[in-house]
N, C-alpha and C. Protein backbone atom coordinates (compact mmCIF):
# COMPACT_ATOMS: atom_id res chain seq x y z
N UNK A 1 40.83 -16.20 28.90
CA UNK A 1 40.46 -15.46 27.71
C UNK A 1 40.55 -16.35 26.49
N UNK A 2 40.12 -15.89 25.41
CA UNK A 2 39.99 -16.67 24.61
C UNK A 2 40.73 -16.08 23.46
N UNK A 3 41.71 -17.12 23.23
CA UNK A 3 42.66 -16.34 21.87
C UNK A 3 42.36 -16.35 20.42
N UNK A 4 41.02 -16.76 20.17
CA UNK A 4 41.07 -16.52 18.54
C UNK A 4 40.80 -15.01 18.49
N UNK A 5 40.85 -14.88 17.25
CA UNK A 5 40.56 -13.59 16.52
C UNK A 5 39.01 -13.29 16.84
N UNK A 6 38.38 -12.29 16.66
CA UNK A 6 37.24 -11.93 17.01
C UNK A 6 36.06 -12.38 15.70
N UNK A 7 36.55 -12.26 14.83
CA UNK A 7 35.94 -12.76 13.62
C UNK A 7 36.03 -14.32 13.80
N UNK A 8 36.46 -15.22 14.54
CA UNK A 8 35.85 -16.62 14.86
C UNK A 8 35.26 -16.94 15.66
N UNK A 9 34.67 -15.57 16.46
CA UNK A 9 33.92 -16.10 17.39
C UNK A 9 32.67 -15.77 17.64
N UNK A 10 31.67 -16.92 18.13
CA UNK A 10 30.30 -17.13 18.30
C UNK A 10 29.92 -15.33 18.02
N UNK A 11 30.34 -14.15 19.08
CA UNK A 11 29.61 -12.92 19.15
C UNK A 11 29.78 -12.58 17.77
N UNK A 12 31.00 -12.55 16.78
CA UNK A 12 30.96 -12.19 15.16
C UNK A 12 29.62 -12.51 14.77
N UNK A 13 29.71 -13.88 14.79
CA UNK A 13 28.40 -14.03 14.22
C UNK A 13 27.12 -14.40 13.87
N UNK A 14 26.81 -13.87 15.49
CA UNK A 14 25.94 -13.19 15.79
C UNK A 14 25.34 -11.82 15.21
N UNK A 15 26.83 -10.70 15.40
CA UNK A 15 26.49 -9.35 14.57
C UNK A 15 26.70 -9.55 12.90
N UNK A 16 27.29 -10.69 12.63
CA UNK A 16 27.03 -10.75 11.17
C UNK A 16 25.28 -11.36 10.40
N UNK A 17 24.71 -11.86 11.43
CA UNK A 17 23.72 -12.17 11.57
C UNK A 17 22.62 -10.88 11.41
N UNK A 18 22.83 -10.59 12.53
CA UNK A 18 21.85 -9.54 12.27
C UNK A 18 21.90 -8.42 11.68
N UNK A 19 23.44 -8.12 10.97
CA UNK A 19 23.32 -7.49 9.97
C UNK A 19 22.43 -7.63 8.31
N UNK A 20 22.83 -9.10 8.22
CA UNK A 20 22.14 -9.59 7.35
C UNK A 20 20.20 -9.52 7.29
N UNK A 21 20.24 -9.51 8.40
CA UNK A 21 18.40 -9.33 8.68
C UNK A 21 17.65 -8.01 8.66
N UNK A 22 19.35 -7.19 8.80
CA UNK A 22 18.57 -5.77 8.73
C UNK A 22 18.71 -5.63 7.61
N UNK A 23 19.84 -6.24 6.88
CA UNK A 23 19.48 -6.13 5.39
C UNK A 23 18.38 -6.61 4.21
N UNK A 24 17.91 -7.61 4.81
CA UNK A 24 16.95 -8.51 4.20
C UNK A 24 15.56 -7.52 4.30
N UNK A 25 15.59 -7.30 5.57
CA UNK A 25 14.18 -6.33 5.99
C UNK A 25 14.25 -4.90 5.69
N UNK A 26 15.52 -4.48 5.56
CA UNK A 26 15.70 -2.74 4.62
C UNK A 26 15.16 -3.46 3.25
N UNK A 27 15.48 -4.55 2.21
CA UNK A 27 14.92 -4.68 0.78
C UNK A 27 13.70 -4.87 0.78
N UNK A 28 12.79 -5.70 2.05
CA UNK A 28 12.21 -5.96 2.27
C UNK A 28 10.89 -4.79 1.37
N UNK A 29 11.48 -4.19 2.95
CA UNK A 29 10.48 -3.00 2.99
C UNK A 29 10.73 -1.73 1.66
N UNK A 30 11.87 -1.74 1.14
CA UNK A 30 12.22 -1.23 -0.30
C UNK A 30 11.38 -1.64 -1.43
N UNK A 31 11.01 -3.15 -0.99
CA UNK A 31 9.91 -3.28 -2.71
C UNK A 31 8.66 -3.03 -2.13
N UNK A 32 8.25 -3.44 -0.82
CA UNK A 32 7.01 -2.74 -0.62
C UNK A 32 6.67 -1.06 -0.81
N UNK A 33 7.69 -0.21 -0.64
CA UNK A 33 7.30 1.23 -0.58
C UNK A 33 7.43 1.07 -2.64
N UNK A 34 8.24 0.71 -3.34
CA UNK A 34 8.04 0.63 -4.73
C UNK A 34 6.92 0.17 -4.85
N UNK A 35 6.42 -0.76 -4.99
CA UNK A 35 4.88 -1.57 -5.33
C UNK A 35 3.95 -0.74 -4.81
N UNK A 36 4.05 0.43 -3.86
CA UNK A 36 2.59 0.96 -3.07
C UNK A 36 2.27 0.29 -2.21
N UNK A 37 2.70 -0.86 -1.58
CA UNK A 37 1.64 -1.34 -0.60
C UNK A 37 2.61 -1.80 0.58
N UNK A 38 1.56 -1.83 2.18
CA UNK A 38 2.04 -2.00 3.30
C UNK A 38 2.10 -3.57 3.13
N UNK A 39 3.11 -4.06 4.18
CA UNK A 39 3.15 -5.09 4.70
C UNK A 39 2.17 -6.37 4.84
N UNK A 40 0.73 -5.66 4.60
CA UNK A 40 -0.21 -6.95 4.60
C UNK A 40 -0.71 -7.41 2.98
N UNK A 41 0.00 -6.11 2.04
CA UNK A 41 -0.40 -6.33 0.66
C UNK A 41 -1.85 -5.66 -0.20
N UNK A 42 -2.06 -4.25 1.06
CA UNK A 42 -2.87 -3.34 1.08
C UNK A 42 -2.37 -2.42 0.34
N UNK A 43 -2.76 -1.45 -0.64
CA UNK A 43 -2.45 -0.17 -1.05
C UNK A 43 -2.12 1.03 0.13
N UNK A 44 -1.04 1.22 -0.12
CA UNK A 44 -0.67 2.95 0.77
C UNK A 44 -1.82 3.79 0.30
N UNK A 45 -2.45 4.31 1.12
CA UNK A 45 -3.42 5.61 1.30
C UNK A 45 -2.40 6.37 0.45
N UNK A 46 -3.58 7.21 -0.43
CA UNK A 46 -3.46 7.98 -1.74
C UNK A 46 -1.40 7.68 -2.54
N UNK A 47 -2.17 6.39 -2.80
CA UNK A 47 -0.41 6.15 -3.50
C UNK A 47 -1.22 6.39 -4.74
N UNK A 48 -0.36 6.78 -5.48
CA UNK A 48 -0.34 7.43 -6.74
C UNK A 48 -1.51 8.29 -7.14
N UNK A 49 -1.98 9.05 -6.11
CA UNK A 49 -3.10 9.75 -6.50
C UNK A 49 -4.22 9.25 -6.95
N UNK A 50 -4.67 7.69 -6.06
CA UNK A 50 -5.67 6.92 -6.32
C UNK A 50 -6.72 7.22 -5.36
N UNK A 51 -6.22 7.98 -4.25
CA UNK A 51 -7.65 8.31 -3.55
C UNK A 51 -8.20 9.22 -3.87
N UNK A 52 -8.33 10.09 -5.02
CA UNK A 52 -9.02 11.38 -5.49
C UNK A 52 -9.91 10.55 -6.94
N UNK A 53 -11.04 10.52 -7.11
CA UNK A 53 -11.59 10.29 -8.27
C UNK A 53 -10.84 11.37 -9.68
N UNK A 54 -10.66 10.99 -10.87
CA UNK A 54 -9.76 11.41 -11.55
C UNK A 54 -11.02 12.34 -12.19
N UNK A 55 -10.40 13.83 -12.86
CA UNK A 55 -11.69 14.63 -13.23
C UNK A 55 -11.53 14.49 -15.19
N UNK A 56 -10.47 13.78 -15.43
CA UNK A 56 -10.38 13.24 -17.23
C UNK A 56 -11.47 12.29 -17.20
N UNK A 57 -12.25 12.64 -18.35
CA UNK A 57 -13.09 11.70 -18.68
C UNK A 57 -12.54 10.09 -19.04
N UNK A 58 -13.22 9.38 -18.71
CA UNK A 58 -13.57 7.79 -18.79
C UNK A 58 -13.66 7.91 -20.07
N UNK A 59 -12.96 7.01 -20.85
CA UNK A 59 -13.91 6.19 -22.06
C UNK A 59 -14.94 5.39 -21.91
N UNK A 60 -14.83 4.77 -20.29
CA UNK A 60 -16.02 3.69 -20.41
C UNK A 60 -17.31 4.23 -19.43
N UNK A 61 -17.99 4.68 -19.76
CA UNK A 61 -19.30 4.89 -18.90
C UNK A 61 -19.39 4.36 -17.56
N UNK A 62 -19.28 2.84 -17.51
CA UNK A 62 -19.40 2.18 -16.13
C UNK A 62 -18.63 2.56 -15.40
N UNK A 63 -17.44 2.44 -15.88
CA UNK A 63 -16.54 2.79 -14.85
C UNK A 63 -16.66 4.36 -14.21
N UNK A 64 -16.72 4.90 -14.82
CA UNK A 64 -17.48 6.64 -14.13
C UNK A 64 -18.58 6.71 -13.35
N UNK A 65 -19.02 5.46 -13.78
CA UNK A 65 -20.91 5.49 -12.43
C UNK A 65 -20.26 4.56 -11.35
N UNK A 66 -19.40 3.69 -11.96
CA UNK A 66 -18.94 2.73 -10.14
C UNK A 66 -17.89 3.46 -9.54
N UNK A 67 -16.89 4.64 -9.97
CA UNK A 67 -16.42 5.33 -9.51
C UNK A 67 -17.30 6.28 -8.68
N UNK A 68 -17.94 6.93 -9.40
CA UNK A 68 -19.01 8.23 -8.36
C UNK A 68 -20.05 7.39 -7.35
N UNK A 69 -20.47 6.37 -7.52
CA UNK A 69 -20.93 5.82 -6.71
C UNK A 69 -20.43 5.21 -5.43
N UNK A 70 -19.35 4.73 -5.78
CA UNK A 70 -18.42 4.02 -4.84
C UNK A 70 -17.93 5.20 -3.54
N UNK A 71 -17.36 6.41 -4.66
CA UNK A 71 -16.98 7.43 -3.82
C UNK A 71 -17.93 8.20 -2.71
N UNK A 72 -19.05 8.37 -3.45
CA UNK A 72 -20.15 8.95 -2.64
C UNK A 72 -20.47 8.20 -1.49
N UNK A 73 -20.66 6.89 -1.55
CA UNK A 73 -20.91 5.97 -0.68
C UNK A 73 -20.03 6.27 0.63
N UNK A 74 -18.45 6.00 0.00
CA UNK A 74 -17.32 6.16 1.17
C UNK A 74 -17.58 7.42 1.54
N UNK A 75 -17.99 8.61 0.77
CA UNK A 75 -17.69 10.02 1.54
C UNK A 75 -18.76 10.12 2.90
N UNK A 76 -19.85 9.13 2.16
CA UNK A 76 -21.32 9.25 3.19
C UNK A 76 -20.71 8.52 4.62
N UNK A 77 -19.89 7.65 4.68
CA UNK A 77 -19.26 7.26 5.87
C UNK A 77 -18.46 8.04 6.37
N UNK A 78 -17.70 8.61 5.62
CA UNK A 78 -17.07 9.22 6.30
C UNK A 78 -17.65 10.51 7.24
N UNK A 79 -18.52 11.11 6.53
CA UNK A 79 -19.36 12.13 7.05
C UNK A 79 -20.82 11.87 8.00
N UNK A 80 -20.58 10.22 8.32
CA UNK A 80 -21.43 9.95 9.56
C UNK A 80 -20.79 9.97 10.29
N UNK A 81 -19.23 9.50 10.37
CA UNK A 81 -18.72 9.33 11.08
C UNK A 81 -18.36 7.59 11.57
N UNK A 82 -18.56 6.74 10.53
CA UNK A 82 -18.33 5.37 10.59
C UNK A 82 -16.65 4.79 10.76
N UNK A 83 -16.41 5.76 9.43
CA UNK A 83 -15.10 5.56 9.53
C UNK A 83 -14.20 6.75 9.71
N UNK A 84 -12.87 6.76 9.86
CA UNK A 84 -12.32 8.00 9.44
C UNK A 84 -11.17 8.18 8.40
N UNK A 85 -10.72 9.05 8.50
CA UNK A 85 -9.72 9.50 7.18
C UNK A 85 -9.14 8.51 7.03
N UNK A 86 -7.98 7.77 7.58
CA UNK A 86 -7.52 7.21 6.90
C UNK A 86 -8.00 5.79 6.41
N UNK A 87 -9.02 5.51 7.24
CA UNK A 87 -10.03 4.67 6.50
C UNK A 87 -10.55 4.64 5.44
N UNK A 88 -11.31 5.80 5.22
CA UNK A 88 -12.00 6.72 4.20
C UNK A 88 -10.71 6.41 2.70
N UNK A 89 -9.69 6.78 3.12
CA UNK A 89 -8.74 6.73 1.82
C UNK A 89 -8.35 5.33 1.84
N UNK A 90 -8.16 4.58 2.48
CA UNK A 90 -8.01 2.80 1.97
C UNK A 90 -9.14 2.47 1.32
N UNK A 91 -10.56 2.69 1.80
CA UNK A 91 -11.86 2.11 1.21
C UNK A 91 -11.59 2.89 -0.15
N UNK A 92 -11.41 4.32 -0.39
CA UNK A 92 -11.51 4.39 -1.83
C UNK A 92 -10.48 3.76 -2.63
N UNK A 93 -9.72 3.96 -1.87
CA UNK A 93 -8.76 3.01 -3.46
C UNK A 93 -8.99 1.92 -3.24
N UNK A 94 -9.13 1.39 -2.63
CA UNK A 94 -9.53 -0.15 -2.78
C UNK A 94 -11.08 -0.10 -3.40
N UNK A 95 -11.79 0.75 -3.81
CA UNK A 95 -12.89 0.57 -4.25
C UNK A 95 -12.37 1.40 -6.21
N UNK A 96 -11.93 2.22 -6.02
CA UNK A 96 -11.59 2.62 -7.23
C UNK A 96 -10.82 1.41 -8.05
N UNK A 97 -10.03 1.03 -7.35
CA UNK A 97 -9.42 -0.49 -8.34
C UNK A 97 -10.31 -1.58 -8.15
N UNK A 98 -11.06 -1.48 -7.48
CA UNK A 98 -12.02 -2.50 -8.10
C UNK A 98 -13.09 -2.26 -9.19
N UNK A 99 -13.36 -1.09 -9.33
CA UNK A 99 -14.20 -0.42 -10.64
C UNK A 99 -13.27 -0.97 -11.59
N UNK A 100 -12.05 -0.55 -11.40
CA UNK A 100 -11.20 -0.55 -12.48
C UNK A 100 -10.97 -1.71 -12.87
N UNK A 101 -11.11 -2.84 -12.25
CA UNK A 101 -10.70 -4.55 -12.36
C UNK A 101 -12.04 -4.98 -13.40
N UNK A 102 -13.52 -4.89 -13.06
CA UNK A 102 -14.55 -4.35 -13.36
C UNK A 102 -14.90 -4.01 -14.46
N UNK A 103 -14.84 -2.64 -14.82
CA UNK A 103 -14.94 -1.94 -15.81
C UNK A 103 -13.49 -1.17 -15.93
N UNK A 104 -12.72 -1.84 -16.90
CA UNK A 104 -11.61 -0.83 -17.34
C UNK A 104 -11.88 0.12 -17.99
N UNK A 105 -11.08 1.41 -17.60
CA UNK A 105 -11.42 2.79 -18.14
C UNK A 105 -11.04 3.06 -19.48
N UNK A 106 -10.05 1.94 -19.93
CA UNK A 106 -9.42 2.38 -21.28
C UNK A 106 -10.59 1.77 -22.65
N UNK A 107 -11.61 1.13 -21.96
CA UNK A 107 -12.47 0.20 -23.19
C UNK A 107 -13.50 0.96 -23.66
């Protein structure tokens, strides 16, 4: 047997190890669910109420025609059947922030 204390030995830390990794990967995944986005640096489907076109008027014109356009487009897929829901809601927000990159709504 082996007489040190358990805290000097190789199995400690080991579990001190992978405590640390579950900790690293709990913050990990803590600033991703803050920021909105999954793991590849994609927007979460309808995070902040970005997959619904907003019904407050635009200040900027464009941005209201590349919004309704954009949307119509994705709804027309969706209703062939190209893509589906949760497809459907990544393509719009990822298409709504790109109007918005585009034509900002506040100009």
């Amino acid at each position: 047997m082996d007489s040190r204390p358990f805290v000097d030995r190789g199995m400690a830390r080991f579990v001190a190890g992978m405590i640390g990794a579950l900790a690293l990967f709990g913050l990990a995944m803590t600033w991703h669910l803050q920021q909105r986005i999954d793991a590849g640096g994609n927007p979460l489907a309808g995070a902040g109420g970005t997959a619904a076109v907003s019904s407050a008027p635009a200040a900027n014109p464009k941005y209201t025609e590349c919004t309704q356009r954009e949307s119509e487009a994705i709804a027309k897929m969706l209703a062939d059947g190209v893509i589906d829901q949760a497809k459907h809601d990544d393509f719009l927000a990822n298409a709504l922030q790109r109007c918005a990159g585009m034509f900002p709504p506040e100009s």
